[in-house]
PDB file of N, CA and C in Angstrom:
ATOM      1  N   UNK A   1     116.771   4.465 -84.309  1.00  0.00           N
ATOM      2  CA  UNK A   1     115.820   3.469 -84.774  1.00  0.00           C
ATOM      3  C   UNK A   1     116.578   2.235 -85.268  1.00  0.00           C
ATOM      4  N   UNK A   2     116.030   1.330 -84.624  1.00  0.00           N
ATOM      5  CA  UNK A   2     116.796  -0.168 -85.003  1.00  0.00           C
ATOM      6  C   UNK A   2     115.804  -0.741 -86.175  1.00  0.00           C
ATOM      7  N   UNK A   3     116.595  -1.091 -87.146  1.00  0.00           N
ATOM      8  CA  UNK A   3     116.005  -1.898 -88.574  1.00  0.00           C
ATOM      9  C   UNK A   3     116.119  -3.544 -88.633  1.00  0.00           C
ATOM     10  N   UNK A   4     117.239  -3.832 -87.616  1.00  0.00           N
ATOM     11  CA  UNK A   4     117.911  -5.291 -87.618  1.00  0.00           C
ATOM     12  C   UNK A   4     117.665  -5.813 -86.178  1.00  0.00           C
ATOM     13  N   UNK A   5     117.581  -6.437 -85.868  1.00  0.00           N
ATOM     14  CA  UNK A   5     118.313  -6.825 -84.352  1.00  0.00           C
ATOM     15  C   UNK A   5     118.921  -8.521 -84.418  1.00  0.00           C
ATOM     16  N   UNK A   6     119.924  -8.292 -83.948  1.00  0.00           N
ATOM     17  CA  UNK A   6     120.939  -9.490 -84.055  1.00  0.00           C
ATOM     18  C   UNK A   6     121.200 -10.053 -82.765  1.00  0.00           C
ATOM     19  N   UNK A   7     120.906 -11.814 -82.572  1.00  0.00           N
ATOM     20  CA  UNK A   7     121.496 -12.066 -80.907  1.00  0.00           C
ATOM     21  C   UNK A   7     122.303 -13.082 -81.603  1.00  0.00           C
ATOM     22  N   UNK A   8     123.012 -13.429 -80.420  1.00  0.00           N
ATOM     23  CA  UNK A   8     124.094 -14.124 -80.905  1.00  0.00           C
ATOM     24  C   UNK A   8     124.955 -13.923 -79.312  1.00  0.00           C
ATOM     25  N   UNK A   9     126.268 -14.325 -79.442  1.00  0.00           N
ATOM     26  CA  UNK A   9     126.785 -14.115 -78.515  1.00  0.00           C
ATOM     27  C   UNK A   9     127.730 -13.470 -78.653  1.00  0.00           C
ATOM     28  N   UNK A  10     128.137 -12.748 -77.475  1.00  0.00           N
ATOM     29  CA  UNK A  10     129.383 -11.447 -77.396  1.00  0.00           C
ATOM     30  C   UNK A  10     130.563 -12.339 -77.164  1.00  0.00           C
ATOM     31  N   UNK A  11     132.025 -12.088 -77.158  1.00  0.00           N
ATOM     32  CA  UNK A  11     132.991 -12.599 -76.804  1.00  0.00           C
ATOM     33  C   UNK A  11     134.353 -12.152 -76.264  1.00  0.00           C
ATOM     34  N   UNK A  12     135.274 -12.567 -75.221  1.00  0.00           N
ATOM     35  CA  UNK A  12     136.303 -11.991 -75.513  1.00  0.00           C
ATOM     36  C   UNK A  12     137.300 -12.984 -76.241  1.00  0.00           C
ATOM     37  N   UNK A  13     137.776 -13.325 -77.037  1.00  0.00           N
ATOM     38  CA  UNK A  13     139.025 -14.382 -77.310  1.00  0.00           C
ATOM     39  C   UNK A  13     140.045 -13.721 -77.524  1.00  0.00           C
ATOM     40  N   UNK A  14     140.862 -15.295 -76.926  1.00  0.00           N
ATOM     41  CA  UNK A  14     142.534 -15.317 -76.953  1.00  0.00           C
ATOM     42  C   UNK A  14     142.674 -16.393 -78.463  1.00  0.00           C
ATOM     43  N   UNK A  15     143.568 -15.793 -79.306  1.00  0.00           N
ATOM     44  CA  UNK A  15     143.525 -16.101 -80.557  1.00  0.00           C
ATOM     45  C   UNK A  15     145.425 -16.005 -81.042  1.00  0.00           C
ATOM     46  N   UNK A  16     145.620 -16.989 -81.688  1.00  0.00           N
ATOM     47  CA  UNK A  16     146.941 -17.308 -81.703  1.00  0.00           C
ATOM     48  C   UNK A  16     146.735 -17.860 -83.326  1.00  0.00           C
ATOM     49  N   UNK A  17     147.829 -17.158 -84.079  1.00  0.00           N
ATOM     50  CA  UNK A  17     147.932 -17.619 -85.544  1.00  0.00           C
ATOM     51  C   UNK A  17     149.460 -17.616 -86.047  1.00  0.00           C
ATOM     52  N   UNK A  18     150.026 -17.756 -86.962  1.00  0.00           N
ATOM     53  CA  UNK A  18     151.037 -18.027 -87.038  1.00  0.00           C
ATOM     54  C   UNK A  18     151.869 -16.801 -87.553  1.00  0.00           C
ATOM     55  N   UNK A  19     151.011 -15.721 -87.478  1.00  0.00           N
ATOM     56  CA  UNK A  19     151.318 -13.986 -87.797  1.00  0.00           C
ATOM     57  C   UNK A  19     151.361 -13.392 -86.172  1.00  0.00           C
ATOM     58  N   UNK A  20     151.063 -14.102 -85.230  1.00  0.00           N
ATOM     59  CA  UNK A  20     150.945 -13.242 -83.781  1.00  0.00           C
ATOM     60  C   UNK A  20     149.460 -13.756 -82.842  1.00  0.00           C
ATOM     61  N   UNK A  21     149.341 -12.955 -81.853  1.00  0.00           N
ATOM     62  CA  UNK A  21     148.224 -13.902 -81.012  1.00  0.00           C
ATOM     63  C   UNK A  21     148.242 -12.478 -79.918  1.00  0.00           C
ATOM     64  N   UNK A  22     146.524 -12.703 -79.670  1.00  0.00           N
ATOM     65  CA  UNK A  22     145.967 -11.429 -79.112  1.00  0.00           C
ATOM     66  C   UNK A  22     144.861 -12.400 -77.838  1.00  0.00           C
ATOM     67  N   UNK A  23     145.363 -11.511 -76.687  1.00  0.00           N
ATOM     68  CA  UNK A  23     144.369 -11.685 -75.954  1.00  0.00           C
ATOM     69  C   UNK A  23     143.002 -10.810 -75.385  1.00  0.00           C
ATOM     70  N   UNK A  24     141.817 -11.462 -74.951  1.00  0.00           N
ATOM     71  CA  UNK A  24     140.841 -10.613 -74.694  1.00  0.00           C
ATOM     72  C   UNK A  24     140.009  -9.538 -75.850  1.00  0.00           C
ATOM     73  N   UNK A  25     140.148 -10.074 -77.603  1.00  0.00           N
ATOM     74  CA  UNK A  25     139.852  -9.582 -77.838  1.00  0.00           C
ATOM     75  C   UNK A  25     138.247  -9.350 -78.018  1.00  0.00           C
ATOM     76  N   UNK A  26     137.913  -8.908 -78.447  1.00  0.00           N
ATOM     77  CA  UNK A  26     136.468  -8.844 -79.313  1.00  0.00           C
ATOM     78  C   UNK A  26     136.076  -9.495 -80.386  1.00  0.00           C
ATOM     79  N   UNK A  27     134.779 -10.316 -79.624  1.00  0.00           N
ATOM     80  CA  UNK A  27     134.556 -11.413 -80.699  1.00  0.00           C
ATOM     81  C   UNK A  27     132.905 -11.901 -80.184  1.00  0.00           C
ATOM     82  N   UNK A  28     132.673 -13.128 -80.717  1.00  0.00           N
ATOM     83  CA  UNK A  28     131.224 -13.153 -81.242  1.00  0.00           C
ATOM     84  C   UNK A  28     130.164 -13.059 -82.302  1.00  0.00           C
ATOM     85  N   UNK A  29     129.674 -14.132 -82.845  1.00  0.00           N
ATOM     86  CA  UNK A  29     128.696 -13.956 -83.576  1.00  0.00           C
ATOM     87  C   UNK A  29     127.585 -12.993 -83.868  1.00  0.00           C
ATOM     88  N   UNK A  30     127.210 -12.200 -82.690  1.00  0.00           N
ATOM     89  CA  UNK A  30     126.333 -10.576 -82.556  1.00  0.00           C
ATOM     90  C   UNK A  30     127.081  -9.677 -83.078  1.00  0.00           C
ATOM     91  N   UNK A  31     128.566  -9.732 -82.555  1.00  0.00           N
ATOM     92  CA  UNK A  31     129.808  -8.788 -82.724  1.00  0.00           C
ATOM     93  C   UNK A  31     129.937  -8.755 -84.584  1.00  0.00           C
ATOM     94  N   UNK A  32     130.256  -9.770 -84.939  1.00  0.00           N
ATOM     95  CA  UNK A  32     130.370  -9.916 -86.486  1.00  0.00           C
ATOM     96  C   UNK A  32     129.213  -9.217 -87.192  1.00  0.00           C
ATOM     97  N   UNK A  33     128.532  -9.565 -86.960  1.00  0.00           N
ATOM     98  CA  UNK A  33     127.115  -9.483 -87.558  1.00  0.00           C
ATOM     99  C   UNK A  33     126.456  -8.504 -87.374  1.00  0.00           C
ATOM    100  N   UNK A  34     126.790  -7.546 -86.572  1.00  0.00           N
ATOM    101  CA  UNK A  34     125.744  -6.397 -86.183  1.00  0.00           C
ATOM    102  C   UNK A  34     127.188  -5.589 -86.777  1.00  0.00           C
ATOM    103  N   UNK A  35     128.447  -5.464 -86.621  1.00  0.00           N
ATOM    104  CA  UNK A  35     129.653  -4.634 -87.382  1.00  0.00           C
ATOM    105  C   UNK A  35     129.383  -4.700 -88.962  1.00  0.00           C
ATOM    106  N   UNK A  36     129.267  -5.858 -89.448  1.00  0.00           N
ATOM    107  CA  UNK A  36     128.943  -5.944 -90.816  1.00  0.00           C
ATOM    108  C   UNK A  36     127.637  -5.176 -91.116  1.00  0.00           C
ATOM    109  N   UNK A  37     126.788  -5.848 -90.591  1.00  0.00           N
ATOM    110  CA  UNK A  37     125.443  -4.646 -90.854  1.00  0.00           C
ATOM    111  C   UNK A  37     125.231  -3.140 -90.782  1.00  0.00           C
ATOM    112  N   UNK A  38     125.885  -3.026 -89.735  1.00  0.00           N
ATOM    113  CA  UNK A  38     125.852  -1.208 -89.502  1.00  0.00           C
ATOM    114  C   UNK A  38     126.417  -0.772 -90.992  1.00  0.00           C
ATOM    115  N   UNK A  39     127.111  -1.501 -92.027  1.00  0.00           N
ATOM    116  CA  UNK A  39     127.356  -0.342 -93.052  1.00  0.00           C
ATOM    117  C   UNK A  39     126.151  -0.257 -93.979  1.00  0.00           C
ATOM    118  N   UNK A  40     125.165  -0.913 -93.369  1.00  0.00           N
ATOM    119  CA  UNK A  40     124.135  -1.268 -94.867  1.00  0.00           C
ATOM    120  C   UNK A  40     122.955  -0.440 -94.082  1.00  0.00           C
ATOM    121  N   UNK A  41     122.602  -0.803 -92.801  1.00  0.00           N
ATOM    122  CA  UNK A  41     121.014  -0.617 -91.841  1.00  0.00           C
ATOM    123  C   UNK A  41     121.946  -0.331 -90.185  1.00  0.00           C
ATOM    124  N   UNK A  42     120.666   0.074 -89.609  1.00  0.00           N
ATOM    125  CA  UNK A  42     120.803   0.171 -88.059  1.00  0.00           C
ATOM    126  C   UNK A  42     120.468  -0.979 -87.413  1.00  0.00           C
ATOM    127  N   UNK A  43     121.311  -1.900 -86.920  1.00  0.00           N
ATOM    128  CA  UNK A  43     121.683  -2.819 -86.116  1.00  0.00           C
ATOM    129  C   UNK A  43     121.433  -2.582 -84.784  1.00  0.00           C
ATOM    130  N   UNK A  44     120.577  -3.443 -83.843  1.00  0.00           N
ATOM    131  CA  UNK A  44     120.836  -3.529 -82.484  1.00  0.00           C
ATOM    132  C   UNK A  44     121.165  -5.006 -81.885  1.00  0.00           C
ATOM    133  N   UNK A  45     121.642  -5.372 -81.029  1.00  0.00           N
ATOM    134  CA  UNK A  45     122.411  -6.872 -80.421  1.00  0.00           C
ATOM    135  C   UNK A  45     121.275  -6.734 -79.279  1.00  0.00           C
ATOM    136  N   UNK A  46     121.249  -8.254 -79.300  1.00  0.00           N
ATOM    137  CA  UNK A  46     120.142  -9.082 -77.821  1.00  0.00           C
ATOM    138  C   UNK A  46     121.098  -9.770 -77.655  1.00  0.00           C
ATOM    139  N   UNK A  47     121.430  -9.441 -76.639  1.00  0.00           N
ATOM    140  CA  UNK A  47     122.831 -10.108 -75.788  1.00  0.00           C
ATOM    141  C   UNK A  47     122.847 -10.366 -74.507  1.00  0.00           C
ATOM    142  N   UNK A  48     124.200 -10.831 -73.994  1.00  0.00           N
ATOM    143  CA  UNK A  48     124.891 -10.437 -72.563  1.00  0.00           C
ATOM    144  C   UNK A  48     126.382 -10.774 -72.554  1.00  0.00           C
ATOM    145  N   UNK A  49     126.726  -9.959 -71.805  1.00  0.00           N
ATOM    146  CA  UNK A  49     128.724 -10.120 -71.031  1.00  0.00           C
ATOM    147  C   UNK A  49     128.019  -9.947 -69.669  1.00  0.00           C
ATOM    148  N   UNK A  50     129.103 -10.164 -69.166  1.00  0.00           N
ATOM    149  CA  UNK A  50     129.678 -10.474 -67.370  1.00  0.00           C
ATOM    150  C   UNK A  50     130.142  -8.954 -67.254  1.00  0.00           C
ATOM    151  N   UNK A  51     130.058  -8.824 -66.085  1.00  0.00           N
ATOM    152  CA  UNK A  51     130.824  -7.650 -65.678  1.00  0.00           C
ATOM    153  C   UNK A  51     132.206  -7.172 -66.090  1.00  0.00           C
ATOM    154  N   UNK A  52     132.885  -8.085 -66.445  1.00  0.00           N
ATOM    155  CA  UNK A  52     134.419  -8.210 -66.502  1.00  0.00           C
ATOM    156  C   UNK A  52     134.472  -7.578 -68.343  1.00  0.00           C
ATOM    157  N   UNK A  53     133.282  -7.662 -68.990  1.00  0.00           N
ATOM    158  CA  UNK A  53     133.270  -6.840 -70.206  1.00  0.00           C
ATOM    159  C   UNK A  53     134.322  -5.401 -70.317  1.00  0.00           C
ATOM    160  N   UNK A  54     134.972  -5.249 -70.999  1.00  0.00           N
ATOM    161  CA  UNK A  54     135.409  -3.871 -71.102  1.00  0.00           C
ATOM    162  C   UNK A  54     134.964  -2.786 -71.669  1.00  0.00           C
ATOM    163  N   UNK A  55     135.073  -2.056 -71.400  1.00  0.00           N
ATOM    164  CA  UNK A  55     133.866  -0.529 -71.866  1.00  0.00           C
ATOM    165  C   UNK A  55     134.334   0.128 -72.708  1.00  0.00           C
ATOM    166  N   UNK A  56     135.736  -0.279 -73.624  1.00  0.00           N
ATOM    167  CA  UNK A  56     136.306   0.269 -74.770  1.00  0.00           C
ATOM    168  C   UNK A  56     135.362  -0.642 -75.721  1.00  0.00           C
ATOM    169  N   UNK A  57     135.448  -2.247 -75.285  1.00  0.00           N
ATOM    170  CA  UNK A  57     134.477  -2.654 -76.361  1.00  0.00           C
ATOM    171  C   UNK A  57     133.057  -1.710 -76.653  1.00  0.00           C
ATOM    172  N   UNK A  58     132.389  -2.194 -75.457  1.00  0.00           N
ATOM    173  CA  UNK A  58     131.137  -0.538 -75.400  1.00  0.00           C
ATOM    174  C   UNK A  58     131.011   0.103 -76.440  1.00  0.00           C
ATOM    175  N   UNK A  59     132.464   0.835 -76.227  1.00  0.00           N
ATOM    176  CA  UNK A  59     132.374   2.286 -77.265  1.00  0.00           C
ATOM    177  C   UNK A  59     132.079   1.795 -78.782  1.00  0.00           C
ATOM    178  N   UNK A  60     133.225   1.004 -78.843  1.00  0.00           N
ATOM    179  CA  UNK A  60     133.683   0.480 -80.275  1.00  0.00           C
ATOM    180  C   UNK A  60     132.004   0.378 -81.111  1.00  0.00           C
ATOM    181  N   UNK A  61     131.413  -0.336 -80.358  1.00  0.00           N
ATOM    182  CA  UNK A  61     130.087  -0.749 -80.969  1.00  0.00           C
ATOM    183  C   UNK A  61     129.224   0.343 -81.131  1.00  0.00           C
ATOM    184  N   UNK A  62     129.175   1.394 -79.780  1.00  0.00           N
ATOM    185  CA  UNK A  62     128.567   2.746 -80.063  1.00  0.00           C
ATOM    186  C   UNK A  62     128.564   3.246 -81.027  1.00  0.00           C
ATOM    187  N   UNK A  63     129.967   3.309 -81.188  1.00  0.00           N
ATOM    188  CA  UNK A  63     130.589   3.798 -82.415  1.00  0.00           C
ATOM    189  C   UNK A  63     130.373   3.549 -83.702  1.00  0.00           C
ATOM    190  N   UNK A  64     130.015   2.137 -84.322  1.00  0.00           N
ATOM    191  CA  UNK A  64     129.341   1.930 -85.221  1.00  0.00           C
ATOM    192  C   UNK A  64     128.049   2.158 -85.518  1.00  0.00           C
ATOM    193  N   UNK A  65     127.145   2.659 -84.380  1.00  0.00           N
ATOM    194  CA  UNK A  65     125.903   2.919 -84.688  1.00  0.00           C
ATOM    195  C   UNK A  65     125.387   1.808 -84.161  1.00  0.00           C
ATOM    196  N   UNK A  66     125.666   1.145 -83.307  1.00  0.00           N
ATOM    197  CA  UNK A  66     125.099  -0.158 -83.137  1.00  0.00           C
ATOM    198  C   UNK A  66     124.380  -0.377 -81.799  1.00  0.00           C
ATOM    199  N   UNK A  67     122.906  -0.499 -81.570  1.00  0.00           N
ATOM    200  CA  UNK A  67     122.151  -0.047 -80.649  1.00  0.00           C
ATOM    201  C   UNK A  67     122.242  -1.374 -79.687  1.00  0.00           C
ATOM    202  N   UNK A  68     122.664  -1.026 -78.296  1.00  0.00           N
ATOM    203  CA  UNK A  68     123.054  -1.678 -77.280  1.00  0.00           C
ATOM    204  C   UNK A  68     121.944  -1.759 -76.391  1.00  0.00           C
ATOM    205  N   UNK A  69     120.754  -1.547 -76.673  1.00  0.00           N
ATOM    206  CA  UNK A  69     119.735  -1.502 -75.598  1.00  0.00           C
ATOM    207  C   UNK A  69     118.609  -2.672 -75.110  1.00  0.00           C
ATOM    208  N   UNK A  70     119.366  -3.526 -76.213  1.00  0.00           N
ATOM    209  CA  UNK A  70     118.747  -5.124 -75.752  1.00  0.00           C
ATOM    210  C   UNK A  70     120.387  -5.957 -74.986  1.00  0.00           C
ATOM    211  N   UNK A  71     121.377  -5.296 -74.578  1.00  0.00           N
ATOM    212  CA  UNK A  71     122.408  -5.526 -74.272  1.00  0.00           C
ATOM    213  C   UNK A  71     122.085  -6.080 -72.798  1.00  0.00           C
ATOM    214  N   UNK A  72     122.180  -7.140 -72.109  1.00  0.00           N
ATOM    215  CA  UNK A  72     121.994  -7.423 -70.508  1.00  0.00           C
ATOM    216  C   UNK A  72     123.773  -7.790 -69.994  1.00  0.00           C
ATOM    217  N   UNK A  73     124.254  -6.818 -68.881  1.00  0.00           N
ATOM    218  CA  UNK A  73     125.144  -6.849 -68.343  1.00  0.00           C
ATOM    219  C   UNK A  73     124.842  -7.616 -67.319  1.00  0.00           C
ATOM    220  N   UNK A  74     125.483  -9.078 -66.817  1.00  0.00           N
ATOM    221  CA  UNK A  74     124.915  -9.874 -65.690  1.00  0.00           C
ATOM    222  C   UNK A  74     125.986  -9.937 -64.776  1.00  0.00           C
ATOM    223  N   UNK A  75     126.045 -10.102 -63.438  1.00  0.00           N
ATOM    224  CA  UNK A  75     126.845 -10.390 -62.982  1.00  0.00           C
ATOM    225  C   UNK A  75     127.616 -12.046 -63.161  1.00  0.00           C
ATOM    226  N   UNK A  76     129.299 -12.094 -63.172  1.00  0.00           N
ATOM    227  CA  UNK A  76     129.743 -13.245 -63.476  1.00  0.00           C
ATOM    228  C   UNK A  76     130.568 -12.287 -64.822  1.00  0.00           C
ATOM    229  N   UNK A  77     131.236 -13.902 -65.518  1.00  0.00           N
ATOM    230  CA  UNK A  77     132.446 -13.107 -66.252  1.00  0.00           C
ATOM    231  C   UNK A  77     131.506 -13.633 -67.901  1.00  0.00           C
ATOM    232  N   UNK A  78     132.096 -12.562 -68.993  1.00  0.00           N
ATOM    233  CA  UNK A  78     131.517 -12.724 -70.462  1.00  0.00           C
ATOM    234  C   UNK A  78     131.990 -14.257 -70.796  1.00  0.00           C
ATOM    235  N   UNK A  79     131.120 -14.927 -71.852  1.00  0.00           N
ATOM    236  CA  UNK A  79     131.664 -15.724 -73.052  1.00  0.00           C
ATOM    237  C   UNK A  79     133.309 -15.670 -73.322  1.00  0.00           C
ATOM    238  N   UNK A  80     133.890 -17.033 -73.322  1.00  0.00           N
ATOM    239  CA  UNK A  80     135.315 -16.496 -73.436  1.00  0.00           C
ATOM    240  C   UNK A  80     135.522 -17.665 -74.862  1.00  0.00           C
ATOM    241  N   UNK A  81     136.290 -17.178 -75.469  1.00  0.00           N
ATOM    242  CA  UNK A  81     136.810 -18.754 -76.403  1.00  0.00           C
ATOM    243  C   UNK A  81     138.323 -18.827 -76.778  1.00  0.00           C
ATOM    244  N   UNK A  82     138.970 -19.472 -76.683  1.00  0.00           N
ATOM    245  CA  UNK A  82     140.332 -19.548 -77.138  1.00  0.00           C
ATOM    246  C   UNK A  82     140.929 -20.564 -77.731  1.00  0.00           C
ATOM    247  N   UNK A  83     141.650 -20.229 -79.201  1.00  0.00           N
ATOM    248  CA  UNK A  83     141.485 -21.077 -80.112  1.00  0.00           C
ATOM    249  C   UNK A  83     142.504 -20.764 -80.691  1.00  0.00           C
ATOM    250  N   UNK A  84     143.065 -21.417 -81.785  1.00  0.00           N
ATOM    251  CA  UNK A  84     143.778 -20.791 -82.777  1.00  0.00           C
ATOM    252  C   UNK A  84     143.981 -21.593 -84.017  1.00  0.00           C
ATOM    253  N   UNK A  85     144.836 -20.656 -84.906  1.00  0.00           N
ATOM    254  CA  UNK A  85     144.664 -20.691 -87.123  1.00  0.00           C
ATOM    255  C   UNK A  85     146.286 -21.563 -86.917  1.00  0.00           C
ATOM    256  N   UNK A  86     146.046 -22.232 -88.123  1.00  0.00           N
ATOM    257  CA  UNK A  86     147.205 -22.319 -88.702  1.00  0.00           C
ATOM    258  C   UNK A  86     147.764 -21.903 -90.300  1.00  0.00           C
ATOM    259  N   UNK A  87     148.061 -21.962 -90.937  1.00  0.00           N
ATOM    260  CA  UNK A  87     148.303 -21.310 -92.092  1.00  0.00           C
ATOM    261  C   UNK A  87     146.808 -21.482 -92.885  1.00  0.00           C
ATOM    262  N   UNK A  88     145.988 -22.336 -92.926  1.00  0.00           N
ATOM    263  CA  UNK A  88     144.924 -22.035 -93.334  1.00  0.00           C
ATOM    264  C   UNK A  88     143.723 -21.390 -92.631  1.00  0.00           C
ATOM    265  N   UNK A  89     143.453 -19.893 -92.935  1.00  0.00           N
ATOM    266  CA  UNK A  89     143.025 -19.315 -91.305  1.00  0.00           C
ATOM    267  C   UNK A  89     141.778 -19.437 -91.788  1.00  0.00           C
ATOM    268  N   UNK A  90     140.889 -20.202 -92.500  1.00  0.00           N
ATOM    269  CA  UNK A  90     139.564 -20.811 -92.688  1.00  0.00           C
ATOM    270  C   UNK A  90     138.882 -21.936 -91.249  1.00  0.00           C
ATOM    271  N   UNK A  91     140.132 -22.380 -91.256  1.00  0.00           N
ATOM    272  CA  UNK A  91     139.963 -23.456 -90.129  1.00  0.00           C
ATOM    273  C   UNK A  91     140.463 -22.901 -88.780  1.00  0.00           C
ATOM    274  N   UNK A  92     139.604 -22.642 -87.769  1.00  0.00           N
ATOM    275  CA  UNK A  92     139.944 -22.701 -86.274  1.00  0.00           C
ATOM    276  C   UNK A  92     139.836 -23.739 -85.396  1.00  0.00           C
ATOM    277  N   UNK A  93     141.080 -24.044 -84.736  1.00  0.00           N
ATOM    278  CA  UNK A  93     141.156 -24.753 -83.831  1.00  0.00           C
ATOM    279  C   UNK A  93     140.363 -24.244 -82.341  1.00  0.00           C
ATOM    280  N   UNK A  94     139.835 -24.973 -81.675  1.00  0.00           N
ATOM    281  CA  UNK A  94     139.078 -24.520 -80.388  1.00  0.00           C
ATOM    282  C   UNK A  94     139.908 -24.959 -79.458  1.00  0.00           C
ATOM    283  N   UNK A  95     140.180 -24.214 -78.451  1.00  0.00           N
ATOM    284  CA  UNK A  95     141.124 -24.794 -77.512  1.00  0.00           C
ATOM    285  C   UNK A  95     140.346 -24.793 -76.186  1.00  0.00           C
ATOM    286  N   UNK A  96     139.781 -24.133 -75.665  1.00  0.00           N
ATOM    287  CA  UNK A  96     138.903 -23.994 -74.848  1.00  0.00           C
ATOM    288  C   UNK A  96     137.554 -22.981 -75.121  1.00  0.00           C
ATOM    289  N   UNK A  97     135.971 -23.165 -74.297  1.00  0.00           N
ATOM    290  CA  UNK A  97     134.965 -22.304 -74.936  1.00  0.00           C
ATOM    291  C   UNK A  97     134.603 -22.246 -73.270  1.00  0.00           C
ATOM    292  N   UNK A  98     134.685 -21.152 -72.743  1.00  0.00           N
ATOM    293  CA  UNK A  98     133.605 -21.253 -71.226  1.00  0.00           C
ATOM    294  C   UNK A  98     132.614 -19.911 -71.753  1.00  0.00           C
ATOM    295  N   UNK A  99     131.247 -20.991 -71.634  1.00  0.00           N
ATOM    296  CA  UNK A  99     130.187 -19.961 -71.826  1.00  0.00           C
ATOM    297  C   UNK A  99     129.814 -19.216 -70.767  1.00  0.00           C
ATOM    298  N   UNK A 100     129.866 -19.333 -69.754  1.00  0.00           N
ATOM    299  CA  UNK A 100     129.372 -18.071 -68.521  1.00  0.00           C
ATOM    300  C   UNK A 100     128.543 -17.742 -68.335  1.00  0.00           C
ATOM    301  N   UNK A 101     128.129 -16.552 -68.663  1.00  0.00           N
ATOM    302  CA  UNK A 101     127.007 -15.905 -68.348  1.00  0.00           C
ATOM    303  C   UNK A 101     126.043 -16.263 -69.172  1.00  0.00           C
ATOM    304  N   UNK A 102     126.607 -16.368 -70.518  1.00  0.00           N
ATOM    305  CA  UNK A 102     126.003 -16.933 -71.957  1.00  0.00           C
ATOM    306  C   UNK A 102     125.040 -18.120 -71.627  1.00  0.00           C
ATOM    307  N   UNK A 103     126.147 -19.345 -70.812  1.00  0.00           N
ATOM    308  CA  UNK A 103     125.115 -20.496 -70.549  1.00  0.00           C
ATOM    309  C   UNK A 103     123.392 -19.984 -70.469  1.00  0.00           C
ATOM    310  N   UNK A 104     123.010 -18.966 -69.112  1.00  0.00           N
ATOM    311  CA  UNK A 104     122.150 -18.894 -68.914  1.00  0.00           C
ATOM    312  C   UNK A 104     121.145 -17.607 -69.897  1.00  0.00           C
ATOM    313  N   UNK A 105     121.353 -17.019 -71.143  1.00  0.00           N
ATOM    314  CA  UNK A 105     120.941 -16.689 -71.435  1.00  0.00           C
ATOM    315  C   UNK A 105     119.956 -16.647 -72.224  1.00  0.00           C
ATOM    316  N   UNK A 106     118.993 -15.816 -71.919  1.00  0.00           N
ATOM    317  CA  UNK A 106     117.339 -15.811 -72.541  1.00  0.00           C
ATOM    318  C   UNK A 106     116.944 -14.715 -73.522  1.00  0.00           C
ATOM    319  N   UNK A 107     117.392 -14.649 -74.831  1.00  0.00           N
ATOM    320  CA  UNK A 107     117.177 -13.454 -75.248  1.00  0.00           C
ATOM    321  C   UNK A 107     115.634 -12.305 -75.308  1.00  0.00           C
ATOM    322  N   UNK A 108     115.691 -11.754 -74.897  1.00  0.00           N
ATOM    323  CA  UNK A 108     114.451 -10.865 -74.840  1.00  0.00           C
ATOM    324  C   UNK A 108     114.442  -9.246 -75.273  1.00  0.00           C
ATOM    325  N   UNK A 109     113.580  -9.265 -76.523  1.00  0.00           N
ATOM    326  CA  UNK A 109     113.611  -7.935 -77.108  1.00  0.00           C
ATOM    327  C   UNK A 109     112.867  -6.754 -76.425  1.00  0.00           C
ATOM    328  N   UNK A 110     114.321  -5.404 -76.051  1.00  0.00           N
ATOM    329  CA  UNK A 110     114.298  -4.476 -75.759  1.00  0.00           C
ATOM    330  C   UNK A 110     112.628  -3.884 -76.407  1.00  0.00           C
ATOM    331  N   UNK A 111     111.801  -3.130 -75.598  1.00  0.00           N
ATOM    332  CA  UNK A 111     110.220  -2.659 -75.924  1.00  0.00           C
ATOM    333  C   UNK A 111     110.257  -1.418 -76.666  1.00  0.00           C
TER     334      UNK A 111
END
């Protein structure tokens, strides 16, 4: 049973700070927000990724309890953003944002 439902967008980013730099990770405003929530209520995401999504992310979110059934897998590649911190990691730099699949999305709640 979902108590919340959160849309927003999914992400993968490449993220560079002055401690190290990760690519493809997991990211997004749904992502934040439905992880934070699962410790309080049951969270579900109105979303989409591209095919090119990875299915460890999947789990990860399963895993929190976090109901994926307003989730739309489209063909084409996920939300990407790549950016990076400098010693003040309040502030992100944007280096590039290709929305993708995101551009065309219509959120619509799972029945």
């Amino acid at each position: 049973m979902v108590n919340l439902v959160v849309t927003g967008s999914i992400g993968l980013d490449d993220i560079r700070t002055p401690f190290g730099s990760v690519k493809n990770t997991l990211g997004g405003a749904a992502v934040y927000s439905s992880v934070a929530a699962s410790f309080f209520t049951n969270p579900g995401i109105v979303s989409v990724v591209g095919e090119d999504f990875p299915k460890q992310h999947m789990e990860l979110l399963k895993k929190k309890n976090i109901s994926l059934e307003g989730l739309k897998i489209m063909p084409g590649k996920t939300f990407r953003w790549n950016g990076y911190y400098e010693y003040d990691m309040n502030q992100a730099h944007t280096v590039n944002t290709e929305l993708n699949v995101f551009e065309k999305f219509i959120p619509k709640m799972p029945i």
